[in-house]
Protein backbone atom coordinates (compact mmCIF):
# COMPACT_ATOMS: atom_id res chain seq x y z
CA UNK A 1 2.63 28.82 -21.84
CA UNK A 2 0.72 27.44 -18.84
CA UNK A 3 0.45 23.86 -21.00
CA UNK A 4 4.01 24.00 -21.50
CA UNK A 5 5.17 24.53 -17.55
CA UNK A 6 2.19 22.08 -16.81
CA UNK A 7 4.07 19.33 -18.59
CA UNK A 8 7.87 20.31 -18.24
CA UNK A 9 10.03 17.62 -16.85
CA UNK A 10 10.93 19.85 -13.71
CA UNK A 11 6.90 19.98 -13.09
CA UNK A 12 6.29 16.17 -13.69
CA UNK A 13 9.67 15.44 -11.68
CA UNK A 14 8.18 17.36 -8.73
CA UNK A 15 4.84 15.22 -8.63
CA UNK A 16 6.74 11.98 -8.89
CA UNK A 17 8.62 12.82 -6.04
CA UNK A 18 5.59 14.09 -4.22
CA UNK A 19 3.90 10.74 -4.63
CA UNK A 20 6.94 8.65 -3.94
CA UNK A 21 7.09 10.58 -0.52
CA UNK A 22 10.91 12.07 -1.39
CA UNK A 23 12.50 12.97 1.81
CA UNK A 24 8.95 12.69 3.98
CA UNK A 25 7.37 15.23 1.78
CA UNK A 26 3.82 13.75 1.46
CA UNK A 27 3.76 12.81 4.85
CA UNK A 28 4.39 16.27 5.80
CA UNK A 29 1.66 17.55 3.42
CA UNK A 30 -0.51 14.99 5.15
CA UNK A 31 0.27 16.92 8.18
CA UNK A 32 0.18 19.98 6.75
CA UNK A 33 -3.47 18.98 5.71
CA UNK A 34 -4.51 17.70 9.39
CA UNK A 35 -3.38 21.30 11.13
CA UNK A 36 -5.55 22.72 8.71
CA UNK A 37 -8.58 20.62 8.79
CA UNK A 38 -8.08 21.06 12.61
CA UNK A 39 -8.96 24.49 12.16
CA UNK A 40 -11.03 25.26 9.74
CA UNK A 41 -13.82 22.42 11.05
CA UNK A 42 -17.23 24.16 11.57
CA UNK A 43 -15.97 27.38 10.84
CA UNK A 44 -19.19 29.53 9.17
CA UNK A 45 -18.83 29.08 5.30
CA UNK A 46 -16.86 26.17 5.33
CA UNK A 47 -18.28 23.33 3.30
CA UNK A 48 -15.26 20.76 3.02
CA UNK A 49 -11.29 20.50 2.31
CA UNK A 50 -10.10 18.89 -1.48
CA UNK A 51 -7.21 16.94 -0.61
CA UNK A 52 -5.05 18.20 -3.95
CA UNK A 53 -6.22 20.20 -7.32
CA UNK A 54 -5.51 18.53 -10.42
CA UNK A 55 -3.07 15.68 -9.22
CA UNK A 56 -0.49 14.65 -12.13
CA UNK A 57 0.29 10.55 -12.24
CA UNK A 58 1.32 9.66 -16.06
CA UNK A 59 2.86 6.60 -13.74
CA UNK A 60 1.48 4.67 -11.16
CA UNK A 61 -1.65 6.28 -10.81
CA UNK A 62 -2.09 3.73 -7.84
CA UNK A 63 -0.27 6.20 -5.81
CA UNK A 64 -3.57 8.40 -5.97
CA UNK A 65 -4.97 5.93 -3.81
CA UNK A 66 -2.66 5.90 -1.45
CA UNK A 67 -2.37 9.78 -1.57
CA UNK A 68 -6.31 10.07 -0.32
CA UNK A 69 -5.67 7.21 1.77
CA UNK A 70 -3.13 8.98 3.93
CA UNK A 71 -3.73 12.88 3.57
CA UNK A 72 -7.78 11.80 4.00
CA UNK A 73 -7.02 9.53 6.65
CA UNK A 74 -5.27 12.22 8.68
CA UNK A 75 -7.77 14.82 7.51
CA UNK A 76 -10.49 12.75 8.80
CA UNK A 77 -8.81 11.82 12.03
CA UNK A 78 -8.01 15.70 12.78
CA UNK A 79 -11.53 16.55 11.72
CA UNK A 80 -14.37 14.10 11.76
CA UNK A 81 -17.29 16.27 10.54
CA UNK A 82 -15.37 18.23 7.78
CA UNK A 83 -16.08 16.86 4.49
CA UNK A 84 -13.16 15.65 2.28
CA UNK A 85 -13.18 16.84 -1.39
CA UNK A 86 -11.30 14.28 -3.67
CA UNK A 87 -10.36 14.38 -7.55
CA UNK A 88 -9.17 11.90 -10.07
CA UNK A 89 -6.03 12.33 -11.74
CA UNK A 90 -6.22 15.30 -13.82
CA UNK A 91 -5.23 13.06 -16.75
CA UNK A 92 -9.56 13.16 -17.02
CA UNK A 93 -9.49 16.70 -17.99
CA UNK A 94 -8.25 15.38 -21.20
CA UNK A 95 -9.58 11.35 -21.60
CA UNK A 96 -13.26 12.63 -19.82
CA UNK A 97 -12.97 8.96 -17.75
CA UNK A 98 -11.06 8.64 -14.27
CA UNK A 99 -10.96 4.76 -13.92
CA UNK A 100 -11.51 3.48 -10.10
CA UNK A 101 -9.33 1.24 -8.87
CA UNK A 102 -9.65 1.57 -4.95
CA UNK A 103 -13.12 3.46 -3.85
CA UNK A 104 -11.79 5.92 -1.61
CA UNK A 105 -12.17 4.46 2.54
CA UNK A 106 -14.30 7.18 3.43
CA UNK A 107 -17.78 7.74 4.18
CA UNK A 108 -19.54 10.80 3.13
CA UNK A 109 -16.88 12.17 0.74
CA UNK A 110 -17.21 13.87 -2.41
CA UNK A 111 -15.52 12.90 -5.62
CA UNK A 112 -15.06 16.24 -7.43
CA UNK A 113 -13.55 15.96 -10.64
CA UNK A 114 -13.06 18.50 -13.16
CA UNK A 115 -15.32 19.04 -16.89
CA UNK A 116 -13.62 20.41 -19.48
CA UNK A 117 -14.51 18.39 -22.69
CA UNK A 118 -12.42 19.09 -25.58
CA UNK A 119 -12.16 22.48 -23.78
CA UNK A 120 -7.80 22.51 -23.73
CA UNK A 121 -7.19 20.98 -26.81
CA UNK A 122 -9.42 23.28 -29.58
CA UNK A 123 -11.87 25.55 -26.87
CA UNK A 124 -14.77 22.38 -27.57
CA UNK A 125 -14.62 23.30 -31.01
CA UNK A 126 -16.79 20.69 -32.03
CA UNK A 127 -19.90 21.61 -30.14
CA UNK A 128 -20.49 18.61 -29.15
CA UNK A 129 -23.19 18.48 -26.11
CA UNK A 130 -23.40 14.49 -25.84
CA UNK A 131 -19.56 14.35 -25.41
CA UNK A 132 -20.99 16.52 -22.33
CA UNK A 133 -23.11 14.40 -21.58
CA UNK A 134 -20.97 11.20 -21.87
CA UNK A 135 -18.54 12.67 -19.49
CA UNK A 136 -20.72 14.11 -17.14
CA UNK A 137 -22.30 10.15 -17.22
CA UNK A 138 -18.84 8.62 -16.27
CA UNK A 139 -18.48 11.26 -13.61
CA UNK A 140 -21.70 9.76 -11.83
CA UNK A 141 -20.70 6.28 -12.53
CA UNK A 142 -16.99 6.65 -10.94
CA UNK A 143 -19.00 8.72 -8.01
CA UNK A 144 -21.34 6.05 -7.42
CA UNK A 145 -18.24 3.50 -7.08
CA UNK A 146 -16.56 5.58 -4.81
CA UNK A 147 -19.68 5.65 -2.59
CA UNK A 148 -19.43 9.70 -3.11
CA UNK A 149 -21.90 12.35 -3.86
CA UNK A 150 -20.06 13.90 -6.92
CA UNK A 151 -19.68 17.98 -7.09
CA UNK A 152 -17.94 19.39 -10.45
CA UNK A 153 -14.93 20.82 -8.87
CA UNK A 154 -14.57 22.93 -12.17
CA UNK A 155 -15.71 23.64 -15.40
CA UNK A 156 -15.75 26.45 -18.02
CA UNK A 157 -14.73 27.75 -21.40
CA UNK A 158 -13.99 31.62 -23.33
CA UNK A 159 -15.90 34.27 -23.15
CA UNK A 160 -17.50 33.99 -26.44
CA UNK A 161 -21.00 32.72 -28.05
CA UNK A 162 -19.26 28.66 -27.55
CA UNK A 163 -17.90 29.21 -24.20
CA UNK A 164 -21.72 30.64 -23.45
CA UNK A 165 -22.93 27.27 -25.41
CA UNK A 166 -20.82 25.29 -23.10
CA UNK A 167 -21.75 26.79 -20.09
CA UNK A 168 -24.99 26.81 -20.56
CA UNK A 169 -25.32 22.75 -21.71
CA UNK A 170 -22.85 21.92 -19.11
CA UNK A 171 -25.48 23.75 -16.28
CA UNK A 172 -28.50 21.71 -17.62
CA UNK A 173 -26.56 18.30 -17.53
CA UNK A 174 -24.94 19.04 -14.48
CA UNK A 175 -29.25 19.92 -12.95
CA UNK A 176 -30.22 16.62 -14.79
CA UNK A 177 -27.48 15.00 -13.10
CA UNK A 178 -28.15 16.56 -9.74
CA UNK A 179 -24.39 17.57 -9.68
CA UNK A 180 -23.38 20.65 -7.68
CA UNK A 181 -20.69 22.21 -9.55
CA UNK A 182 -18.36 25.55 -9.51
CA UNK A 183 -17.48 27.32 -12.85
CA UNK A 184 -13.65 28.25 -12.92
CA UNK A 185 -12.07 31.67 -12.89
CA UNK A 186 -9.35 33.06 -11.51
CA UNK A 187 -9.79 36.57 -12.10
CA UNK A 188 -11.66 38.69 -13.71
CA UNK A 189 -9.67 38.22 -16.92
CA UNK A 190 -8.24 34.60 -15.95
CA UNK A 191 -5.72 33.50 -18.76
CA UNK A 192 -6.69 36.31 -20.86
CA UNK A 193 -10.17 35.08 -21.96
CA UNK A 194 -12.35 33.32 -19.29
CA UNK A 195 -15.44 34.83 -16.85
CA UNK A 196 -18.94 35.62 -17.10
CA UNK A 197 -19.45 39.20 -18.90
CA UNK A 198 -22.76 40.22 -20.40
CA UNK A 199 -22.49 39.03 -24.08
């Protein structure tokens, strides 16, 4: 039921609130995000921070912008030299286009949406690669007007023959692309089906 409690009106009622700032609470993330920056700067094995996974805006996605603009600002502040991670409204895992409307004020941050083409809605049933491709295009695009160097945040599919298909293309655009990228799992059997077994 994870699509279910991902759109119930108690989950979307939380991130409105969260990016209205009810009762200081994204100001306190902010700071939240700064005390940890603080620390974890230059420590061996750390490559960056991502300001928030999968943000949710079905209104006023503008608010996005002003999200990175505060929790990166006081990221940044806290910790010059650590990298700031940023994604696009998560609405992309689903439409495969993030548009830009503010690049984000940073220098040398990295945009790092997530790739799952037609993954949710029927496991990329058609097998389409150059809906793959087309994605992984606007990725680079919305990257470039950010300023960014874009990294794949996440990507994968099932543990069958497809989700090996998918893998597999999504690797060779991602190298053609020169995209860094992380495949998602959670666990060894995250949400029943996904991870990398021998087939």
């Amino acid at each position: 039921d994870l699509g279910a409690r991902r759109m119930s009106q108690e989950t979307l009622a939380a991130f409105e609130s969260f990016y209205d700032d009810a009762e200081g609470v994204q100001t306190a993330y902010a700071a939240m995000a700064a005390w940890l920056a603080k620390r974890i700067e230059g420590k061996p094995g750390v490559v960056g921070l991502e300001l928030q996974n999968e943000p949710v805006l079905l209104f006023g996605a503008d608010r996005l912008d002003s999200f990175n603009a505060l929790v990166g600002g006081a990221v940044r502040r806290a910790a010059p030299t650590l990298t700031i991670f940023f994604e696009p409204n998560s609405t992309r895992n689903i439409s495969d286009m993030a548009p830009v409307t503010a690049p984000v004020p940073f220098r040398d941050a990295v945009y790092s949406p997530h790739i799952y083409v037609d993954v949710f809605e029927t496991g990329w049933a058609s097998e389409d690669v150059g809906a793959i491709e087309t994605s992984v295009a606007r990725a680079v695009d919305e990257a470039a007007q950010h300023s960014a160097s874009l990294y794949v945040g996440e990507f994968g599919n099932g543990n069958d023959t497809r989700g090996l298909l998918y893998t597999t293309e999504c690797e060779r655009i991602f190298d053609e692309r020169f995209a860094s990228w992380a495949f998602w799992v959670y666990e060894e059997w995250s949400q029943g089906s996904w991870g990398l077994y021998d087939m």
